[in-house]
C-alpha atoms as a PDB file:
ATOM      1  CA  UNK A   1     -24.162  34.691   7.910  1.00  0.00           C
ATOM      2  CA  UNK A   2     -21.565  31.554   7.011  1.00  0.00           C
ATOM      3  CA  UNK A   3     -18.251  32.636   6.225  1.00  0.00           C
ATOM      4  CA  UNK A   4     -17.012  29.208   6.068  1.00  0.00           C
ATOM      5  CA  UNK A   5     -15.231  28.187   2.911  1.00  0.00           C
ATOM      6  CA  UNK A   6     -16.578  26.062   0.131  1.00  0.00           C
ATOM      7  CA  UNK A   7     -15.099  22.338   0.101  1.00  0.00           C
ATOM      8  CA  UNK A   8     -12.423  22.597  -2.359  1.00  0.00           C
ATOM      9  CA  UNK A   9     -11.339  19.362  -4.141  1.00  0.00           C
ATOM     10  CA  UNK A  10      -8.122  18.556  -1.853  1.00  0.00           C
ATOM     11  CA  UNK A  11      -7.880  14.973  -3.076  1.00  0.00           C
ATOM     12  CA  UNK A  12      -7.923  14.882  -6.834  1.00  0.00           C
ATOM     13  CA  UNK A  13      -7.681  11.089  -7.452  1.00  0.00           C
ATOM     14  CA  UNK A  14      -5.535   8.324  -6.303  1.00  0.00           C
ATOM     15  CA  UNK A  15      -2.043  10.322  -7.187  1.00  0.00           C
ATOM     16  CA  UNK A  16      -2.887  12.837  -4.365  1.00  0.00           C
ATOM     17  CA  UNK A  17      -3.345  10.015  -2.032  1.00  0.00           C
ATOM     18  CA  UNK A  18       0.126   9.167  -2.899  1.00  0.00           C
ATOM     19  CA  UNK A  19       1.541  12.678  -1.916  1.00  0.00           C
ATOM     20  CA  UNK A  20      -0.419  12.533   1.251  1.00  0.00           C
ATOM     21  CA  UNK A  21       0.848   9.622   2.400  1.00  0.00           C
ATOM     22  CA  UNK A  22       4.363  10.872   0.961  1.00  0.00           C
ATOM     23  CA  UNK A  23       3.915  14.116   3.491  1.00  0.00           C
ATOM     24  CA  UNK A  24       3.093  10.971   6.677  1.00  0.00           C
ATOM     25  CA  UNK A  25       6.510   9.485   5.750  1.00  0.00           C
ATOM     26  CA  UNK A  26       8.174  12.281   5.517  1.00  0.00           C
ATOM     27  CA  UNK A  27       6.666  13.693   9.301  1.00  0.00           C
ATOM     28  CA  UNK A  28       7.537  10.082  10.137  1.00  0.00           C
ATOM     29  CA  UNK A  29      11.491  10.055   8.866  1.00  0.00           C
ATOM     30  CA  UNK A  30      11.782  13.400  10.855  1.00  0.00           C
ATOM     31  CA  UNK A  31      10.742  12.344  14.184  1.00  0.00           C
ATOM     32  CA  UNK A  32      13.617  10.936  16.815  1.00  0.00           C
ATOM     33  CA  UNK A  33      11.732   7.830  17.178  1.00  0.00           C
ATOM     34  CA  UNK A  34      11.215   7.478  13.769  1.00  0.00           C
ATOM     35  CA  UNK A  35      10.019   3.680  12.510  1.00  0.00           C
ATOM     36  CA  UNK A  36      11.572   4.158   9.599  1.00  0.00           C
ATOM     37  CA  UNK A  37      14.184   6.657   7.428  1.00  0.00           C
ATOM     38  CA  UNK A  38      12.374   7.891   3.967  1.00  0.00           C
ATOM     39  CA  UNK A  39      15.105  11.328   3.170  1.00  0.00           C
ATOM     40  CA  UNK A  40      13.045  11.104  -0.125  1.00  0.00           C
ATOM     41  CA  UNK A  41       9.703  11.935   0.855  1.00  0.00           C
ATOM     42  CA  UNK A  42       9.427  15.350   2.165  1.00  0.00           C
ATOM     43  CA  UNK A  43      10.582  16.148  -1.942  1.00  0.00           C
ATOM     44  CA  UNK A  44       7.995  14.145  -3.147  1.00  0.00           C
ATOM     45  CA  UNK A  45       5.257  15.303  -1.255  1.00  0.00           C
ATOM     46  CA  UNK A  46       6.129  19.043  -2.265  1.00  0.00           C
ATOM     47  CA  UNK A  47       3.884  22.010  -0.799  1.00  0.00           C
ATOM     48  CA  UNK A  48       0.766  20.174  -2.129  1.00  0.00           C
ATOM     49  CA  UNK A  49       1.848  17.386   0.155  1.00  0.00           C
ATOM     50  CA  UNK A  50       1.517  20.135   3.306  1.00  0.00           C
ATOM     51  CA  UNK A  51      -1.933  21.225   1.576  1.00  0.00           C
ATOM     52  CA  UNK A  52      -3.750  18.309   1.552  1.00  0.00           C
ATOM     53  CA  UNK A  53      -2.176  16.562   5.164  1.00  0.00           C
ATOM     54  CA  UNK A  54      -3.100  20.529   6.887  1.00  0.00           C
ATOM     55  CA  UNK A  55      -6.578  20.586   4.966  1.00  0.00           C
ATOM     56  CA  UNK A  56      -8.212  17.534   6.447  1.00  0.00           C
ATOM     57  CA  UNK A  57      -8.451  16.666   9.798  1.00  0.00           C
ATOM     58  CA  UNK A  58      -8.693  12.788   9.148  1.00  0.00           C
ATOM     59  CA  UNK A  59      -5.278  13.053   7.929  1.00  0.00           C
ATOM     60  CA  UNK A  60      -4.088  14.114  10.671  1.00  0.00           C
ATOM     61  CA  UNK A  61      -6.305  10.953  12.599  1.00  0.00           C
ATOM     62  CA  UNK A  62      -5.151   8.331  10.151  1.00  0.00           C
ATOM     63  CA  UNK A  63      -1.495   9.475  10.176  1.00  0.00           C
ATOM     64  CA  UNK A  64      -0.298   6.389  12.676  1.00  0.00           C
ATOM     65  CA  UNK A  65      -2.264   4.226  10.652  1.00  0.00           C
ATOM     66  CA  UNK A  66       0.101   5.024   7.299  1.00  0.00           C
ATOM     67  CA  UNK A  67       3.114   5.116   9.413  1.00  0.00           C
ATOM     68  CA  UNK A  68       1.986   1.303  10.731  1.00  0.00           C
ATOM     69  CA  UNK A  69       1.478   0.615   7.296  1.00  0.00           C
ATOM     70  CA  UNK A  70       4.476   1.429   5.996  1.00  0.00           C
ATOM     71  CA  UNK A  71       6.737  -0.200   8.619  1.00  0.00           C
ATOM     72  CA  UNK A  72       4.954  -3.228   8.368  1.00  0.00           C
ATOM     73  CA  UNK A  73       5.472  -3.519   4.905  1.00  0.00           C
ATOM     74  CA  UNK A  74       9.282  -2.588   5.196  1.00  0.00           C
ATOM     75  CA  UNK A  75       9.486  -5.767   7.378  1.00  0.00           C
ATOM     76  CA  UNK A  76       7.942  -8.278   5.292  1.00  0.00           C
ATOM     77  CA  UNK A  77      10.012  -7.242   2.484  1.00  0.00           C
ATOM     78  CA  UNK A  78      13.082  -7.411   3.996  1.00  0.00           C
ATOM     79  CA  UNK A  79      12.030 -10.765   5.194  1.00  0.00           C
ATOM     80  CA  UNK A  80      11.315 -11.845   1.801  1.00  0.00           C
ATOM     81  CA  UNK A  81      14.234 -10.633   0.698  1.00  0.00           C
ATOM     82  CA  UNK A  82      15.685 -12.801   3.104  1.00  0.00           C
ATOM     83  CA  UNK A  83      14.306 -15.587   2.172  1.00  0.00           C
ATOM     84  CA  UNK A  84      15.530 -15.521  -1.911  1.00  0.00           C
ATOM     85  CA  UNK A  85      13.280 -12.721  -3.660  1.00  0.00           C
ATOM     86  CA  UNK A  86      15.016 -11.202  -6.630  1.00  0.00           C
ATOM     87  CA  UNK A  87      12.190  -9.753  -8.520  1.00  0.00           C
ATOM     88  CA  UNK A  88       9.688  -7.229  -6.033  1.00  0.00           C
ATOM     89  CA  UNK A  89       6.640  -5.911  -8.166  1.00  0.00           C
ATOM     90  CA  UNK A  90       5.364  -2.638  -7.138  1.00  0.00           C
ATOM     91  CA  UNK A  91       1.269  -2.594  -8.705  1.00  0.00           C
ATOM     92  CA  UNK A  92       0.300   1.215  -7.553  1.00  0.00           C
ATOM     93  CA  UNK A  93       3.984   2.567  -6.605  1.00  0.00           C
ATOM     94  CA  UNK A  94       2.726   6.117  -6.207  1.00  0.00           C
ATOM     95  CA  UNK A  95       5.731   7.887  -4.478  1.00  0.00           C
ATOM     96  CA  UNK A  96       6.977   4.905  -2.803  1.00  0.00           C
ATOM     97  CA  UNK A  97      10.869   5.438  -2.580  1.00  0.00           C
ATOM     98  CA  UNK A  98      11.918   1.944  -1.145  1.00  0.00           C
ATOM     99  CA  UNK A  99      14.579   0.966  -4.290  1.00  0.00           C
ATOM    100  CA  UNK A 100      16.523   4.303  -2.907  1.00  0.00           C
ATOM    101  CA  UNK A 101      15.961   3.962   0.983  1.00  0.00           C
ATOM    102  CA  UNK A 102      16.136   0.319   1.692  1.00  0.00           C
ATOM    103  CA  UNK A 103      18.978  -1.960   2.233  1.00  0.00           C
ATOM    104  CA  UNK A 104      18.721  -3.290  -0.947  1.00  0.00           C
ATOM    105  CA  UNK A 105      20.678  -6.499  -2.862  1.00  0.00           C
ATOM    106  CA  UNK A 106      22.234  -4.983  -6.189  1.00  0.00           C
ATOM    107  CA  UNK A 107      20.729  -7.490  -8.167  1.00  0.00           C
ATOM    108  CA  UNK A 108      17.258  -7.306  -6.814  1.00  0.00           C
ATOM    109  CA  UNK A 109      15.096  -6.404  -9.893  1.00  0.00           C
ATOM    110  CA  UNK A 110      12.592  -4.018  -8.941  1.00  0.00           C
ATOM    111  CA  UNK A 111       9.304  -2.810 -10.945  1.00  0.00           C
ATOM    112  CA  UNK A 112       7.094  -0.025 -10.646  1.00  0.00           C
ATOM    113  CA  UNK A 113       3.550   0.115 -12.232  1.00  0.00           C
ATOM    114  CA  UNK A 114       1.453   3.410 -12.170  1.00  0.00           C
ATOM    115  CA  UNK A 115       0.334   5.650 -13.691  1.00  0.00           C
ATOM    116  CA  UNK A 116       2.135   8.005 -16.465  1.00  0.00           C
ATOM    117  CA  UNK A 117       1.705  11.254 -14.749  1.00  0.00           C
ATOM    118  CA  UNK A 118       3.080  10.331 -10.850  1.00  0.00           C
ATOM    119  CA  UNK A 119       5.763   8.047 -12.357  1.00  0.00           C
ATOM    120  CA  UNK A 120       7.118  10.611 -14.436  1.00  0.00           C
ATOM    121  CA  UNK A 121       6.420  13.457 -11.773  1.00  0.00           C
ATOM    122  CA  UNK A 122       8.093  11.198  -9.207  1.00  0.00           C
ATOM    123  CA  UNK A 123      11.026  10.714 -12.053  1.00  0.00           C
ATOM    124  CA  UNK A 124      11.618  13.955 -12.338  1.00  0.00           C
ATOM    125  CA  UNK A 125      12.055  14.403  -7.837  1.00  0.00           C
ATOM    126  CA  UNK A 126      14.458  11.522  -8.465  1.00  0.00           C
ATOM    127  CA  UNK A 127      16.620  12.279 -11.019  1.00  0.00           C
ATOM    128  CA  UNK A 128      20.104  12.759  -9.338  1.00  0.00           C
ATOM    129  CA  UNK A 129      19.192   9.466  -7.003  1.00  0.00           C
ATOM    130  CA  UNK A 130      20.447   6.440  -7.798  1.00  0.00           C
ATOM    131  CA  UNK A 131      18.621   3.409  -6.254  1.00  0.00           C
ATOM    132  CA  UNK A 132      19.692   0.628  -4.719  1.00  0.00           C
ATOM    133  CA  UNK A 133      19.020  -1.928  -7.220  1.00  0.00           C
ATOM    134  CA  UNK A 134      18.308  -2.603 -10.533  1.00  0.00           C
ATOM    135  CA  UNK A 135      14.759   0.002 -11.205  1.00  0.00           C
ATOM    136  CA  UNK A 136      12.344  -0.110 -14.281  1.00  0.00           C
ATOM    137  CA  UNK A 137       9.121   1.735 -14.032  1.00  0.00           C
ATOM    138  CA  UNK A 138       6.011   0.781 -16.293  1.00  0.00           C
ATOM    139  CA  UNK A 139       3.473   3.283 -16.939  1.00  0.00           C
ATOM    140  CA  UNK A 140       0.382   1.836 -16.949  1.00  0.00           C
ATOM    141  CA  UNK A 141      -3.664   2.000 -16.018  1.00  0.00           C
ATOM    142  CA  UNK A 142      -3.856  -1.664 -14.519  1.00  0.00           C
ATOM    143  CA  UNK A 143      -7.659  -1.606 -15.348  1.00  0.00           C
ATOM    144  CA  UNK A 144      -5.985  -1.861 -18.874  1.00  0.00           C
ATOM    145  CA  UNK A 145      -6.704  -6.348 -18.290  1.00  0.00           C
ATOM    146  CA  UNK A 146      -4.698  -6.448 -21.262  1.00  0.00           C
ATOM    147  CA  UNK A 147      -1.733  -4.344 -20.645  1.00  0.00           C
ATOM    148  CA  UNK A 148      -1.180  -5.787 -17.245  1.00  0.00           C
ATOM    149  CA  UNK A 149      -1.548  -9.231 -18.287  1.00  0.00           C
ATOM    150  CA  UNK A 150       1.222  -8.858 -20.981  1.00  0.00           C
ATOM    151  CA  UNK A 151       3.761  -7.498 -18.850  1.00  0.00           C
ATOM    152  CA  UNK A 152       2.993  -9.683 -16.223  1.00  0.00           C
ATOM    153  CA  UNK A 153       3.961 -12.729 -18.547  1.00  0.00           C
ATOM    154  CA  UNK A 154       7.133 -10.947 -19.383  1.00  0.00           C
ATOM    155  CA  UNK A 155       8.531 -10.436 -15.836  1.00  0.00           C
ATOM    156  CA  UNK A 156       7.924 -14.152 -15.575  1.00  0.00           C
ATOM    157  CA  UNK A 157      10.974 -14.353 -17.266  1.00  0.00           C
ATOM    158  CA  UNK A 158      13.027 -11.880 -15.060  1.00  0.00           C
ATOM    159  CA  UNK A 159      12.852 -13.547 -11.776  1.00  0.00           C
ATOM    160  CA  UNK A 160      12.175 -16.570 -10.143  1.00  0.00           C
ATOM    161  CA  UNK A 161      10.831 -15.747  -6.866  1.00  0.00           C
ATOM    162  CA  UNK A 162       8.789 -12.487  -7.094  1.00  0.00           C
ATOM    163  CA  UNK A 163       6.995 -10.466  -4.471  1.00  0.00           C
ATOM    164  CA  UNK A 164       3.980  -8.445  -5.416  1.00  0.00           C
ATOM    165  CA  UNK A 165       3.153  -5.085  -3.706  1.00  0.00           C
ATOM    166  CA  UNK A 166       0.025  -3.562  -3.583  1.00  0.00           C
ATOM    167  CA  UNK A 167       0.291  -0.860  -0.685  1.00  0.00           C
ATOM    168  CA  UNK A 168      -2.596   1.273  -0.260  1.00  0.00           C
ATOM    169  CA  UNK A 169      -4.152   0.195  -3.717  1.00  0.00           C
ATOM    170  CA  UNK A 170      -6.544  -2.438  -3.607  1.00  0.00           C
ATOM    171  CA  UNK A 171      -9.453  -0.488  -1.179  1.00  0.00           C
ATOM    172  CA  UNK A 172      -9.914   1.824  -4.684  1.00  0.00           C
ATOM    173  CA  UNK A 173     -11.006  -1.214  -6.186  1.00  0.00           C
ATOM    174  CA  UNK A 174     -14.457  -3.600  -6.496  1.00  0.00           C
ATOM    175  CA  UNK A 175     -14.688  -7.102  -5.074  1.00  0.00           C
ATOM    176  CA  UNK A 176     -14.440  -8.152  -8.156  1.00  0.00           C
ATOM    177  CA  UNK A 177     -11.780  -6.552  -9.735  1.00  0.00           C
ATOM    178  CA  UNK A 178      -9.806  -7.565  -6.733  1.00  0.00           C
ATOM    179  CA  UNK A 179     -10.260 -10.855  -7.433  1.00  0.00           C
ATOM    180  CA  UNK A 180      -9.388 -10.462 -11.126  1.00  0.00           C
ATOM    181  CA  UNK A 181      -5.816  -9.124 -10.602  1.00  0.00           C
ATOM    182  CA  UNK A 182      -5.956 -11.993  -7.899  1.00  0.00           C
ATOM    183  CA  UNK A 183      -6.080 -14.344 -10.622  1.00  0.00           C
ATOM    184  CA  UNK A 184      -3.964 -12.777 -13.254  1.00  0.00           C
ATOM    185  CA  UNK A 185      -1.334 -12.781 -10.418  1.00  0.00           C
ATOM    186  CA  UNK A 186      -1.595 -16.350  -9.585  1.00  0.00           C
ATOM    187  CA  UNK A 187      -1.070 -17.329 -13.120  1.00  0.00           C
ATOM    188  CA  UNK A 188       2.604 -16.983 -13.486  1.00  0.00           C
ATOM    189  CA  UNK A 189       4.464 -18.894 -11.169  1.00  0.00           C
ATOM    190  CA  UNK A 190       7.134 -16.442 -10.411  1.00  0.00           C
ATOM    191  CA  UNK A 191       5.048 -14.765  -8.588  1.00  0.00           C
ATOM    192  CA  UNK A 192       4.938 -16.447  -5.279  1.00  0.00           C
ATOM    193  CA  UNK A 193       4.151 -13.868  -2.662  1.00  0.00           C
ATOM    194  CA  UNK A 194       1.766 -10.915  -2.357  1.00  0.00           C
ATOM    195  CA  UNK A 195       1.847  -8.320   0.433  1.00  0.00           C
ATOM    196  CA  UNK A 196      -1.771  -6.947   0.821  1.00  0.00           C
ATOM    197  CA  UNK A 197      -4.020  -4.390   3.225  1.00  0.00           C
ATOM    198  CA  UNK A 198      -7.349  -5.065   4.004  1.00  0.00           C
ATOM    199  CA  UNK A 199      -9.916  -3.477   6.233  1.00  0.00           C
ATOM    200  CA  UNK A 200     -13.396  -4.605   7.374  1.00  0.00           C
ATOM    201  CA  UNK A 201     -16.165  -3.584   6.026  1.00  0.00           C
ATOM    202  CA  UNK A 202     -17.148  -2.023   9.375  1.00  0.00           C
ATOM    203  CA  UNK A 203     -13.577   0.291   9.380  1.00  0.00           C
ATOM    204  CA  UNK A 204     -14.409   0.417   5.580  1.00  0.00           C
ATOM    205  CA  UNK A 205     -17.984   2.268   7.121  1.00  0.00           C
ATOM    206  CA  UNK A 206     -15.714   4.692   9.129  1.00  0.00           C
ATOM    207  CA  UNK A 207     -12.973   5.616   6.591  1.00  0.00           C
ATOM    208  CA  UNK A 208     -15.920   6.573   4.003  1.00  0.00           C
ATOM    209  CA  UNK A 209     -17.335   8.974   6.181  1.00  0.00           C
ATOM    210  CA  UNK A 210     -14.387  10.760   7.290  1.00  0.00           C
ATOM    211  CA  UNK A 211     -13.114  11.219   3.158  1.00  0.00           C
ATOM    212  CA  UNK A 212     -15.665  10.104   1.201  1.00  0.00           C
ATOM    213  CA  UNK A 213     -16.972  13.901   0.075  1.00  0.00           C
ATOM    214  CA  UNK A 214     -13.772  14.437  -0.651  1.00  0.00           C
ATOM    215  CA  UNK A 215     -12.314  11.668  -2.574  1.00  0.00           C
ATOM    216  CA  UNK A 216     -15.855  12.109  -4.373  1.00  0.00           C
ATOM    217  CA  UNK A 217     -14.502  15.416  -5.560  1.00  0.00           C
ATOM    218  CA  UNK A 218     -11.513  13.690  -7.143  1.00  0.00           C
ATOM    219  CA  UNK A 219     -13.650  10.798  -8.922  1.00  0.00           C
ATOM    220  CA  UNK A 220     -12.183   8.011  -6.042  1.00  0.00           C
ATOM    221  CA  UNK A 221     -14.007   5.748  -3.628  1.00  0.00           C
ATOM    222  CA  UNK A 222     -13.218   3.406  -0.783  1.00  0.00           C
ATOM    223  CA  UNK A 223     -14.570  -0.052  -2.191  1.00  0.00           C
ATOM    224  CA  UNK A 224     -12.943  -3.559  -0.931  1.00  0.00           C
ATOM    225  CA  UNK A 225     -13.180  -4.231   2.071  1.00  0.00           C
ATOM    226  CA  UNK A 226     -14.313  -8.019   2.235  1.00  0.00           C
ATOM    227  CA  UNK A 227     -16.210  -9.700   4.581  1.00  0.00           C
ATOM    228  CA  UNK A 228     -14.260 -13.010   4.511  1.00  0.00           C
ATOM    229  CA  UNK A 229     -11.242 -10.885   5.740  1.00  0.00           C
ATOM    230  CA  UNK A 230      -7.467 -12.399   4.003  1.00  0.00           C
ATOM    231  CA  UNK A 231      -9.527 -15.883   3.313  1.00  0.00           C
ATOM    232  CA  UNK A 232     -11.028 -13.748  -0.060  1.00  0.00           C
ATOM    233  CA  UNK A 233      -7.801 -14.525  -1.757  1.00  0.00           C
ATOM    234  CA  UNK A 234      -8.388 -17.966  -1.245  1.00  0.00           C
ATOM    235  CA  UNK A 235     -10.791 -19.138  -4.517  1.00  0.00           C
ATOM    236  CA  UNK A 236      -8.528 -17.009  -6.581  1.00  0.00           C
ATOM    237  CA  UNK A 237      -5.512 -18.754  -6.245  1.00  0.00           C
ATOM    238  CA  UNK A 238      -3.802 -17.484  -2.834  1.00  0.00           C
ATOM    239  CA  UNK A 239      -4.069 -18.382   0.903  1.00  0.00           C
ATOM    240  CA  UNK A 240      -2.829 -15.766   3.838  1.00  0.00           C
ATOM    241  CA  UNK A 241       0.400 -16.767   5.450  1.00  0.00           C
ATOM    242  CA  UNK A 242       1.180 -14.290   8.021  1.00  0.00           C
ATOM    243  CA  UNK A 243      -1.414 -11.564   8.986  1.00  0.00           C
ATOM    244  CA  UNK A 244      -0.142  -8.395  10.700  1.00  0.00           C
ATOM    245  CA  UNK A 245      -2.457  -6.298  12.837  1.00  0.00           C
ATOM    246  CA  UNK A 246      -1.271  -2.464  12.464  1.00  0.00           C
ATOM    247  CA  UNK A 247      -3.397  -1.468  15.502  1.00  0.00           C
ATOM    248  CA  UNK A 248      -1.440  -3.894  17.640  1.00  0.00           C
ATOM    249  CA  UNK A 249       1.995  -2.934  16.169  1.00  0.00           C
ATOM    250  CA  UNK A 250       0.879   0.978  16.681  1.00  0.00           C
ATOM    251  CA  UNK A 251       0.320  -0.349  20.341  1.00  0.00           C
ATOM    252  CA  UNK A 252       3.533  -1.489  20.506  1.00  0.00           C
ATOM    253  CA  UNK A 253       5.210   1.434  19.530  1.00  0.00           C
ATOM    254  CA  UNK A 254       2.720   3.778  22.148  1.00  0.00           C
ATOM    255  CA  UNK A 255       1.595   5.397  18.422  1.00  0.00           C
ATOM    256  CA  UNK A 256      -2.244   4.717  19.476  1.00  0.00           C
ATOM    257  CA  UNK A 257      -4.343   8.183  19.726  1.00  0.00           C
ATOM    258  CA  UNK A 258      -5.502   7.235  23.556  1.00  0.00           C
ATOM    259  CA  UNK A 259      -9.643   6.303  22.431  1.00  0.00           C
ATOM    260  CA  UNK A 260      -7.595   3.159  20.399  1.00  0.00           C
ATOM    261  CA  UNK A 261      -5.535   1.988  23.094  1.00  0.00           C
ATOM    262  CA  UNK A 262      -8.108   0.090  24.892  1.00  0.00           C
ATOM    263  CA  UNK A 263      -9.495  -1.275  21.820  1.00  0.00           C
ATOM    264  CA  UNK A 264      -5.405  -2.413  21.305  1.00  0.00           C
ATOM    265  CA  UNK A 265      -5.566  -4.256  24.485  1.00  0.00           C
ATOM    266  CA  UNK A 266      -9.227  -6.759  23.031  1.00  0.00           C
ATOM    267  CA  UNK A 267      -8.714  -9.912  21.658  1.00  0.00           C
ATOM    268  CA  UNK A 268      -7.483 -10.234  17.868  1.00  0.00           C
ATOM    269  CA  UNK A 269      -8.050 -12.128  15.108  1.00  0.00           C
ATOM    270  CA  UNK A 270      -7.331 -12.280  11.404  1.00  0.00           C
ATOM    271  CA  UNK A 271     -10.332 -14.212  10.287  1.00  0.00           C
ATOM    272  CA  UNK A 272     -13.533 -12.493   8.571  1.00  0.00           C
ATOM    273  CA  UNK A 273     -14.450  -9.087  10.962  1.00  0.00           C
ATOM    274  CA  UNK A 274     -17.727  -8.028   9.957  1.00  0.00           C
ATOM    275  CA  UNK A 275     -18.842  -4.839  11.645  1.00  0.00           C
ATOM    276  CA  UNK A 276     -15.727  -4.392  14.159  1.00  0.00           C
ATOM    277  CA  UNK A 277     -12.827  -1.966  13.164  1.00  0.00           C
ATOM    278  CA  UNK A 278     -10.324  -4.284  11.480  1.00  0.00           C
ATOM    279  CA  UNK A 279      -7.294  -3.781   9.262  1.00  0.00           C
ATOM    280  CA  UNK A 280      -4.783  -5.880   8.376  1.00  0.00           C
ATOM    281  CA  UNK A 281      -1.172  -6.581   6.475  1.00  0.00           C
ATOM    282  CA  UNK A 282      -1.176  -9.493   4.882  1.00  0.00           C
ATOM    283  CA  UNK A 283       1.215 -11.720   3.009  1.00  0.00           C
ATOM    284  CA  UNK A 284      -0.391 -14.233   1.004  1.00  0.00           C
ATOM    285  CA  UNK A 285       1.524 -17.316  -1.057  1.00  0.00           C
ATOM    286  CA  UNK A 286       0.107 -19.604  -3.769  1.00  0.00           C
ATOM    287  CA  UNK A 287      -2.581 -22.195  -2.980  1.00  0.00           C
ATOM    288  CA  UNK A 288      -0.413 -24.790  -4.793  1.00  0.00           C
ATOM    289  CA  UNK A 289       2.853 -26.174  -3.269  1.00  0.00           C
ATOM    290  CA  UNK A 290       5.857 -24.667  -4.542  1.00  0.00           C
ATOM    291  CA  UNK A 291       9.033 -26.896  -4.200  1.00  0.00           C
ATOM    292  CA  UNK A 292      11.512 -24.310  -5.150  1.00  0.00           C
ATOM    293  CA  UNK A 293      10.594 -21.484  -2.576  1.00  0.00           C
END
């Protein structure tokens, strides 16, 4: 007779994926090779953070990919910083604590979008910080098409040369409701950059069978993965400028579990992927020429 345990809903929705990958940072920021410093995250993550990372062994196999992720993203925001960015929107901020751990301009203007519950939850971890720049957080569904498209038009006035995050969000979503936000996006000319991760549709393949059941249990599903690879962006008003490969990066950095490495040292490429195991961090910039960037 089975003793084993029933599968208990770990992941609950998309907020718990936030506190996992809170729990990754935080074994991350702890580490004395650490890629990056987050003092914020082992808070944020609380003992549900521990519960979820402990309960799932594909946690434990995707942990280098969300460290990769993470540092990648640092970089091309600090890059973009460097280059004149004074508005950064944050679509899906879950626990992100950049505006408190990053070098930071003072008057960067910095949004967060999500929803009620983790913003408030994640207000409440916070509320002795202060950040590092100017910090207004929106609560919001963005499958509201109204509600996003509103604010969007008002943050057009609030910057001129805005970076849009979407870290860990957009795999939740259809094809098509990618390409939606795609296109609300590209309609207000502030926004002129757009940091992005993608996987193939063969990864995609992978990733639902490891945490599928369980992100079934919480109402979520792995969805976009698109075949053209970063071109998708293109019809909807963006093209990829510089595609970052995490599994080459985790290489790098000897984070690669060792069945990886040799697929580290194969040929890469950022175009469309099909069937291989592909993931990539992309920033994209308007199709149209902007003079002023």
């Amino acid at each position: 007779m089975s003793h084993s345990q029933p599968l208990q809903p770990i992941i609950r929705d998309m907020s718990d994926a936030a506190v996992r990958t809170a729990i990754i940072r935080a074994r991350e920021s702890e580490r004395a090779d650490a890629l990056f410093h987050d003092s914020f995250a082992r808070r944020l993550a609380g003992e549900r953070g521990e519960r979820i990372a402990s309960s799932n062994p594909a946690v434990e196999r995707m942990e280098w990919a969300l460290v990769i992720r993470t540092y990648l993203y640092d970089q091309f925001i600090s890059e973009q910083l460097q280059q004149g960015v004074d508005l950064v929107l944050n679509l899906g901020a879950g626990l992100d604590a950049r505006p408190y751990r990053m070098v930071l301009p003072a008057e960067l203007n910095w949004i967060e979008v999500d929803l009620p519950g983790i913003l408030s939850y994640k207000e409440e971890i916070l509320r002795h910080e202060k950040p590092a720049c100017a910090l207004e957080r929106v609560r919001m569904d963005l499958s509201d098409v109204s509600g996003r498209r509103s604010l969007f038009e008002r943050l057009a006035s609030q910057g001129n040369r805005a970076l849009v995050i979407t870290e860990g969000l957009l795999i939740y979503f259809s094809a098509s409701e990618v390409g939606a936000l795609a296109r609300d996006l590209a309609d207000i000319s502030a926004f002129q950059r757009w940091i992005v991760d993608l996987v193939s549709p063969g990864l995609l393949g992978i990733m639902q069978k490891q945490m599928s059941q369980r992100l079934a249990l919480g109402g979520a599903s792995f969805n976009f993965a698109p075949k053209e690879g970063p071109d998708f962006f293109v019809p909807f008003g963006w093209k990829p400028l510089d595609v970052r490969l995490p599994l080459k990066t985790a290489a790098r950095f000897h984070r690669l579990p060792l069945l990886l490495r040799l697929m580290a040292a194969l040929p890469a490429s950022s175009r469309a992927q099909g069937r291989r195991p592909w993931s990539g961090m992309c920033l994209l910039g308007k199709t149209t020429a902007d003079k002023c960037w």
